[in-house]
Each structure stands twice: as structure tokens, then as C-alpha cells.
C-alpha atoms as a PDB file:
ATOM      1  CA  UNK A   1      50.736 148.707-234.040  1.00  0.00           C
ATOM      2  CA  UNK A   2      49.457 148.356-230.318  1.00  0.00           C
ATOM      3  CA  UNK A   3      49.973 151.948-228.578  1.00  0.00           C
ATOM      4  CA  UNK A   4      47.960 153.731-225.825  1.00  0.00           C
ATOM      5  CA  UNK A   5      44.286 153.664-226.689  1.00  0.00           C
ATOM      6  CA  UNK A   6      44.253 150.801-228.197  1.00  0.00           C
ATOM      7  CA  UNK A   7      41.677 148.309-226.940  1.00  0.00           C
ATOM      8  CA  UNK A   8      44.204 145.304-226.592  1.00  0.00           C
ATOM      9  CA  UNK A   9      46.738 147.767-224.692  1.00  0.00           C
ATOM     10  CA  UNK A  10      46.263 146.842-221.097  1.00  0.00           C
ATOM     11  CA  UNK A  11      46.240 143.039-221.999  1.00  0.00           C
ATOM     12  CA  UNK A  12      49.895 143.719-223.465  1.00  0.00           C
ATOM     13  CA  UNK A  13      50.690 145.645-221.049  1.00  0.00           C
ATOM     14  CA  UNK A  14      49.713 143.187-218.380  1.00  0.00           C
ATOM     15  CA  UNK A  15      51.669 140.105-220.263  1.00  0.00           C
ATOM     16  CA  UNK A  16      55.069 141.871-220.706  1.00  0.00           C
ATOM     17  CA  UNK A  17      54.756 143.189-217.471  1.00  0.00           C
ATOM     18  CA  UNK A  18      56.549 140.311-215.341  1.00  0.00           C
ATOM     19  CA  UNK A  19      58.891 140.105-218.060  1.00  0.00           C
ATOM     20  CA  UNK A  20      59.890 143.750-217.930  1.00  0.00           C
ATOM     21  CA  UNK A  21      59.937 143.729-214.068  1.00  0.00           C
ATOM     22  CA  UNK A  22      61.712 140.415-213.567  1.00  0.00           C
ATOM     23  CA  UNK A  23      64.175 141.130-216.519  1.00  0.00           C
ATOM     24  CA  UNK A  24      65.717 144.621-215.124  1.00  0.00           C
ATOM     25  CA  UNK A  25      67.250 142.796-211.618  1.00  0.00           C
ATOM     26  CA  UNK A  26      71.078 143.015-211.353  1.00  0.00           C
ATOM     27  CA  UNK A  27      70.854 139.110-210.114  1.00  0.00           C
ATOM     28  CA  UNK A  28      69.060 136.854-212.234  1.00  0.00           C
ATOM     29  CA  UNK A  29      67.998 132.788-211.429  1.00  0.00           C
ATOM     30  CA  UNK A  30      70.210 131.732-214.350  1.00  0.00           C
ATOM     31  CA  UNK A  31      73.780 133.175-213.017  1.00  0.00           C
ATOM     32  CA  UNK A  32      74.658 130.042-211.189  1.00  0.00           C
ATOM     33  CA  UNK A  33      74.082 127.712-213.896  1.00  0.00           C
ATOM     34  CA  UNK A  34      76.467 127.398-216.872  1.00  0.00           C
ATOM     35  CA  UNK A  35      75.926 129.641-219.749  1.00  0.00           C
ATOM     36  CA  UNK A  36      75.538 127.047-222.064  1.00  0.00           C
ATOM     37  CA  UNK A  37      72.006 125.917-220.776  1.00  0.00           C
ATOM     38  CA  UNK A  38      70.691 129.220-219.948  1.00  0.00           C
ATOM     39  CA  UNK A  39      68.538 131.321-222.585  1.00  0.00           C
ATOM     40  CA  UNK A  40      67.836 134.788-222.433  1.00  0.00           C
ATOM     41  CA  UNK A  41      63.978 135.264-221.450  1.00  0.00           C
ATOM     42  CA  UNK A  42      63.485 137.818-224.192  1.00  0.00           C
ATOM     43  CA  UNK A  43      62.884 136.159-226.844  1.00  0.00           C
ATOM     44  CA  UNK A  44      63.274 132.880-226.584  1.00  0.00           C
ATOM     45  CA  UNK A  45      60.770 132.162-223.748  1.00  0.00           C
ATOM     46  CA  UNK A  46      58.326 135.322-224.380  1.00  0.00           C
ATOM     47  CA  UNK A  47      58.001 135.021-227.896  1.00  0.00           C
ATOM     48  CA  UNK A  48      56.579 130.833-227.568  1.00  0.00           C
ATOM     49  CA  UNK A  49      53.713 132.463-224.772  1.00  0.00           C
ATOM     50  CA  UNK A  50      52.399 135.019-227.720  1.00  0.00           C
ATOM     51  CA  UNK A  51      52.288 132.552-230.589  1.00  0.00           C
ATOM     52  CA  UNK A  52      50.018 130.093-227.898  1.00  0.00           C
ATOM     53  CA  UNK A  53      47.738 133.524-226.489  1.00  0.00           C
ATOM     54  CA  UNK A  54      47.079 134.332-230.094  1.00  0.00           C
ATOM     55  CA  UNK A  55      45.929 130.584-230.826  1.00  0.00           C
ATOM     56  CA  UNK A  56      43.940 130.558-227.842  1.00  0.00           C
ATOM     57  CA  UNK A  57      42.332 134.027-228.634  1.00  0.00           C
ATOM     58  CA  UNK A  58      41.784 132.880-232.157  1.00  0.00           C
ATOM     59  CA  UNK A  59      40.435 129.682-231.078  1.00  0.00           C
ATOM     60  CA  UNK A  60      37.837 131.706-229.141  1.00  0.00           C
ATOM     61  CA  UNK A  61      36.720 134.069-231.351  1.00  0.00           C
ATOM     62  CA  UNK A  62      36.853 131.115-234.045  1.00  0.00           C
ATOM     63  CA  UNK A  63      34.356 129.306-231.417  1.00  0.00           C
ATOM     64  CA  UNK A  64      32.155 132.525-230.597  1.00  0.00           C
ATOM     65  CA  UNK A  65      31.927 132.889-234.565  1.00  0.00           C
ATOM     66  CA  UNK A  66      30.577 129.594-235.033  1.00  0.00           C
ATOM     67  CA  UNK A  67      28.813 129.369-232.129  1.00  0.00           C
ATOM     68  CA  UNK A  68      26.687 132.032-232.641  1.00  0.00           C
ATOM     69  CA  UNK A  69      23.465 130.905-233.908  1.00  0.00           C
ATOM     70  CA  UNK A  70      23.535 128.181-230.639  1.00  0.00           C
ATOM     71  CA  UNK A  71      23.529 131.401-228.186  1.00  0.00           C
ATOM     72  CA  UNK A  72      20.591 133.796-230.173  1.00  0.00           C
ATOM     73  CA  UNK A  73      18.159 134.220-227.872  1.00  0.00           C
ATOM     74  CA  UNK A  74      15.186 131.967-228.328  1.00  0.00           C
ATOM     75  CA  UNK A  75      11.979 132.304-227.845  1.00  0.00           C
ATOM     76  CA  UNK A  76      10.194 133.086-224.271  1.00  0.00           C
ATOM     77  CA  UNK A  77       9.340 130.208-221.941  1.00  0.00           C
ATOM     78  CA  UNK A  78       6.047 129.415-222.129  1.00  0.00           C
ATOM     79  CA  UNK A  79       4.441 126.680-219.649  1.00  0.00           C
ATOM     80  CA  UNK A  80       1.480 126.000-221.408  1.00  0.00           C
ATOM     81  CA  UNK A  81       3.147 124.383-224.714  1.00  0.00           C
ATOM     82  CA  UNK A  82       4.389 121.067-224.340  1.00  0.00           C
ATOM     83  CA  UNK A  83       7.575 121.406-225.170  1.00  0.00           C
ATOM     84  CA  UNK A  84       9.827 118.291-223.532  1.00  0.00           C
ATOM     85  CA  UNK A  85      12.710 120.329-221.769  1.00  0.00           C
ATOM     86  CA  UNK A  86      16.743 118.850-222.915  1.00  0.00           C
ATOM     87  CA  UNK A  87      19.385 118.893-220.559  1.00  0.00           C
ATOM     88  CA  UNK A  88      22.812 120.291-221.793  1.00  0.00           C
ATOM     89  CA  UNK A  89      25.317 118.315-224.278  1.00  0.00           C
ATOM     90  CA  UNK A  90      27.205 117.255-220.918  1.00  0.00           C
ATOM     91  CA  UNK A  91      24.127 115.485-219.680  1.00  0.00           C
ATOM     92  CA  UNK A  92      22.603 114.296-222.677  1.00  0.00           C
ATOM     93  CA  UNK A  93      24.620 109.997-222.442  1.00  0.00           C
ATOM     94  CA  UNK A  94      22.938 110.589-218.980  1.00  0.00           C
ATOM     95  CA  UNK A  95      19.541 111.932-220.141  1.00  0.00           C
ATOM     96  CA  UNK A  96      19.220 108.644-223.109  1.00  0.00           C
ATOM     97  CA  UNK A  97      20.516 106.331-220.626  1.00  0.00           C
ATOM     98  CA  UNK A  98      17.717 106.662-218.537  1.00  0.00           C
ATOM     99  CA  UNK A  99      15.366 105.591-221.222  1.00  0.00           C
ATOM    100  CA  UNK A 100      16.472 102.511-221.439  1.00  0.00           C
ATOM    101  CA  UNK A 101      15.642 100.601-217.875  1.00  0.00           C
ATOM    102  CA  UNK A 102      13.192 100.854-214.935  1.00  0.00           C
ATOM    103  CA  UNK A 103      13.479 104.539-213.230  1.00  0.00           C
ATOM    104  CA  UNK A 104      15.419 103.284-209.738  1.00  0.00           C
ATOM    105  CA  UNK A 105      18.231 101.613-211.774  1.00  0.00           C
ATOM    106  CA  UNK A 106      18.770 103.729-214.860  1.00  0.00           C
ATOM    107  CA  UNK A 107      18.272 107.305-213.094  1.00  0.00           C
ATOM    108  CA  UNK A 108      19.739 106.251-209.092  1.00  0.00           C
ATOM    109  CA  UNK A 109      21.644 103.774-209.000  1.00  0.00           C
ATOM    110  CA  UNK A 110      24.113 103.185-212.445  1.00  0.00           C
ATOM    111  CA  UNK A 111      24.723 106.743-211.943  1.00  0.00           C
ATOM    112  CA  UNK A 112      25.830 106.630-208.263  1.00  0.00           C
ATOM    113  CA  UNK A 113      28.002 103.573-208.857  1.00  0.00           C
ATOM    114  CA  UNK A 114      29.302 105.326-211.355  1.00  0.00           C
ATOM    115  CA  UNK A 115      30.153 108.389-209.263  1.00  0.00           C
ATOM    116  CA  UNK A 116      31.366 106.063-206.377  1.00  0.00           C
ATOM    117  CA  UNK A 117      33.540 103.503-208.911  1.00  0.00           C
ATOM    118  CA  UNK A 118      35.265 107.130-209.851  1.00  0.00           C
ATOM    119  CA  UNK A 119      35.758 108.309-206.364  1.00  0.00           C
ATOM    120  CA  UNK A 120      37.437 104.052-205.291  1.00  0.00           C
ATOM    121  CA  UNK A 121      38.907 103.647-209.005  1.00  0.00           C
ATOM    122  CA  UNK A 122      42.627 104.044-208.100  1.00  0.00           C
ATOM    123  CA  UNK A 123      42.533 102.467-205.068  1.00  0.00           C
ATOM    124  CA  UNK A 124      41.005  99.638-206.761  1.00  0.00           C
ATOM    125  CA  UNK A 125      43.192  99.664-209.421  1.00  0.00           C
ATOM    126  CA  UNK A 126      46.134  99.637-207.150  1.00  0.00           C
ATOM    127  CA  UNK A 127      44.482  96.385-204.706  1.00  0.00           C
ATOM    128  CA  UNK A 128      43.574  94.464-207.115  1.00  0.00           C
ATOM    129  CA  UNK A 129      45.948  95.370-210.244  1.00  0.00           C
ATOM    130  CA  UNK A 130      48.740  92.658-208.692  1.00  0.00           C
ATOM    131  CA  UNK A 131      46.162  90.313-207.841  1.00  0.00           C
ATOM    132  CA  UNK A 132      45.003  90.253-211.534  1.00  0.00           C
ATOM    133  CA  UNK A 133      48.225  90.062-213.029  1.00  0.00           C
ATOM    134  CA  UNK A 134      49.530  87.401-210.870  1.00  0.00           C
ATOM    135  CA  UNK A 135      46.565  85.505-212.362  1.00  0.00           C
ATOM    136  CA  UNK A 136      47.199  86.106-215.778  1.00  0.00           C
ATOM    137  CA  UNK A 137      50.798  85.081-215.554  1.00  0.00           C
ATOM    138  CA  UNK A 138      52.558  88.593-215.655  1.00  0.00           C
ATOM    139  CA  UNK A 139      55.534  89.563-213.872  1.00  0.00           C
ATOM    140  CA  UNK A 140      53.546  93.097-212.600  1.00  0.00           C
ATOM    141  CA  UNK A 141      50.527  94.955-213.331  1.00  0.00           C
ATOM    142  CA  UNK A 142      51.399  97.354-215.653  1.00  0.00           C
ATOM    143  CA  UNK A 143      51.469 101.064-215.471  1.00  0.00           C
ATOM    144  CA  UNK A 144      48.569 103.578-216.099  1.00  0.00           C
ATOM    145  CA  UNK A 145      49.206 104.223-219.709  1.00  0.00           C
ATOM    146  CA  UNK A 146      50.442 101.031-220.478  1.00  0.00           C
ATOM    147  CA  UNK A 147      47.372  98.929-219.085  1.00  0.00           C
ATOM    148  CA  UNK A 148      45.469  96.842-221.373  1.00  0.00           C
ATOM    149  CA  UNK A 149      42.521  96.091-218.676  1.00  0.00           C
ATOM    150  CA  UNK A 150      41.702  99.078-217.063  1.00  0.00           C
ATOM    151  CA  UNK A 151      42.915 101.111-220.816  1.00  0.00           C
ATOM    152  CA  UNK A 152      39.999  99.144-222.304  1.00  0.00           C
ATOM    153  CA  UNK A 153      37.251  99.388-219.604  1.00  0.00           C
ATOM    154  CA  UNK A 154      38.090 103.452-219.706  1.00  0.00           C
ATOM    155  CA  UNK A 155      38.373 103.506-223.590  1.00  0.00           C
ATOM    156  CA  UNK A 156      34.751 101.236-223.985  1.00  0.00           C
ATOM    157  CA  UNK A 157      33.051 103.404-221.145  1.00  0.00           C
ATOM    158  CA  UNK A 158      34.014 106.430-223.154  1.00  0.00           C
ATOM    159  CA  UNK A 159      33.014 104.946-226.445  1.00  0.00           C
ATOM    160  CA  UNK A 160      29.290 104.279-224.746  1.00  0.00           C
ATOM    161  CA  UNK A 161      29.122 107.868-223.589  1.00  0.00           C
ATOM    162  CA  UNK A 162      29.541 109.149-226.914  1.00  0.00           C
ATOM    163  CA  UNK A 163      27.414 106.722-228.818  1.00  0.00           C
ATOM    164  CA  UNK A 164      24.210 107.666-226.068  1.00  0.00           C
ATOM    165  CA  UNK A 165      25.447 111.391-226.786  1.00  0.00           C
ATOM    166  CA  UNK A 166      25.539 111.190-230.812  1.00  0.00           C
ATOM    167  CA  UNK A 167      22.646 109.117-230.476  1.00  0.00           C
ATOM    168  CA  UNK A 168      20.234 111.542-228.000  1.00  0.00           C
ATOM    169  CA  UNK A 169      21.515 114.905-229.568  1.00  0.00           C
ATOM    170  CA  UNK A 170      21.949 113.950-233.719  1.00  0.00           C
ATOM    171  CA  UNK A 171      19.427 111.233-234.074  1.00  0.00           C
ATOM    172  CA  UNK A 172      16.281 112.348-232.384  1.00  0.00           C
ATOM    173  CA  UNK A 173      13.965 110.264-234.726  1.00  0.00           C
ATOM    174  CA  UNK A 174      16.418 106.925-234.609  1.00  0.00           C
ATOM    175  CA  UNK A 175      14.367 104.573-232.669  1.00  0.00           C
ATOM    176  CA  UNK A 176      16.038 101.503-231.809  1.00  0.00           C
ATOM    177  CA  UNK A 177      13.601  97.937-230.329  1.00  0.00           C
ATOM    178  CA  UNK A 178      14.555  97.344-227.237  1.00  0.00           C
ATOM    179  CA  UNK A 179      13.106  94.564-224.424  1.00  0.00           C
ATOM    180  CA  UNK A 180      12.397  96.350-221.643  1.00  0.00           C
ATOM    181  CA  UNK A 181       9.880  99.230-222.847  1.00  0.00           C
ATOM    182  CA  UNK A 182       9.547  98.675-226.437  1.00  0.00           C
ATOM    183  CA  UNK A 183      11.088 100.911-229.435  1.00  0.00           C
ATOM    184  CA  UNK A 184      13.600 103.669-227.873  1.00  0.00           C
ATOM    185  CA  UNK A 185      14.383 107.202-229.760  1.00  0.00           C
ATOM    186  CA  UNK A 186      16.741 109.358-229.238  1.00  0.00           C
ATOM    187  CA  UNK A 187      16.603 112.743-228.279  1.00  0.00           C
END
């Protein structure tokens, strides 16, 4: 049982609190509707909120449980070894990519057309969506969800990220030929 003193307290306290303070008025939101689509707030709507806080808190600790050998403390910096610094996961697609091409391209420019092609993507999408699908023979250009095109250049994209992530943080000693400046590793 949660009572006073217990570490969790105030974070109880502070989630029932709009319910408690909300629930006690003499007019409430739901008065004008029918009482056939109204539901009381306690508990149908507070108890769905405490099953999802306790999944998220035990997805956390879960996470911080498993995690825990990637945040010990390592050993001190030292600038004399020669140690080849890794970015973080986020950046790693990024960091193998530019292995694999002349500096200026691989490191400058993909990236910034990338960045830019983000930035112009709907407007693009929305120009030249009709334009494409009057081409192919179709009535419209389809919706977001339901777009083969633009659904496949997101889906490959996405699919190349993750292989040059997989590849640069799981397969450090996988060295694949390549034209441009001979055998390529990962990592």
C-alpha cells in the first residue's frame, strides 16, 4: 500500500490530483451530452492512464536493467593511445557511409541533400505527386499511407540506414571490396 512516506507518494499524489480536483465541481463537461455516451472519469478513464504509467515505468527500469553494463564508467581518456573515437548509435549509418566515397561527397554533400530533400519532401511530394500519376495512368496520386512510390523510396532509405548501422556497430571486422578505396570494414 502507497501511504505518506512512501517514496512513490508524491508521484500518486500528483496523478490523481486533476482527477480529484476536476471530479468534485457541481457542473461537469459531460451534463449536456446524453447519458448514454458519457462515462464516469473514475474508473473508466483513470484506471487505462495507470495500467500505461506502470508499462512505461516498467519499460524503463526494464531498459536501465539491461542497459547497465553500456553506462559503467569506462576507463579515463587518454590522448596518447590510439584509440579511433565512435560516434553514437544515431550517427553510426552516417559515420560508415562516409567510408565509402571521396570526403566532399560522402561527408558534405549526400548528407546536406539529405537534410534539404527532408526540409522540400512534402512540397515535392505534393508538385509533383499529380504529375507522376497522370503519367502512370492513375486517376490521382494516392495518399500518404497508401503511396507505393514515395512508401518505397522511405521504406528502402530506411532499410540502407539500418544495414550501414548493423553493419558499422555489429560487424566491425566484416570487410566488404569495394571500387573506390579498396576493401571497406565496418566499425
Amino acid at each position: 500500500m502507497i501511504r505518506p512516506g512512501h517514496p512513490l507518494y508524491p508521484l500518486v499524489v500528483l496523478y490523481a490530483l486533476p482527477g480529484l480536483l476536476l471530479g468534485a465541481v457541481r457542473r461537469r463537461a459531460g451534463d449536456d451530452s446524453p447519458e448514454s455516451k458519457t462515462h464516469p472519469y473514475f474508473p473508466d478513464h483513470f484506471w487505462p492512464y495507470t495500467v500505461l504509467v506502470a508499462a512505461v515505468l516498467i519499460t524503463v527500469g526494464l531498459l536501465a536493467w539491461l542497459g547497465q553494463p553500456v553506462l559503467q564508467v569506462g576507463q579515463a581518456a587518454d590522448p596518447r593511445s590510439g584509440i579511433n573515437p565512435r560516434p553514437e548509435w544515431y550517427f553510426l549509418a552516417l559515420f560508415q557511409f562516409a567510408k565509402l566515397g571521396p570526403g566532399l561527397i560522402t561527408k558534405m554533400l549526400v548528407p546536406a541533400l539529405l537534410a534539404i530533400g527532408l526540409i522540400f519532401w512534402p512540397l515535392v511530394d505534393s508538385g509533383l505527386g499529380p504529375r507522376i500519376a497522370h503519367r502512370l495512368g492513375w486517376s490521382a496520386w494516392p495518399a500518404p499511407k497508401r503511396n507505393p512510390i514515395t512508401g518505397t523510396i522511405w521504406v528502402a532509405g530506411l532499410v540502407v540506414v539500418g544495414l550501414l548501422t548493423v553493419w558499422s556497430a555489429f560487424s566491425p571486422q566484416l570487410c566488404l571490396p569495394w571500387p573506390y578505396f579498396g576493401p571497406v570494414c565496418g566499425g
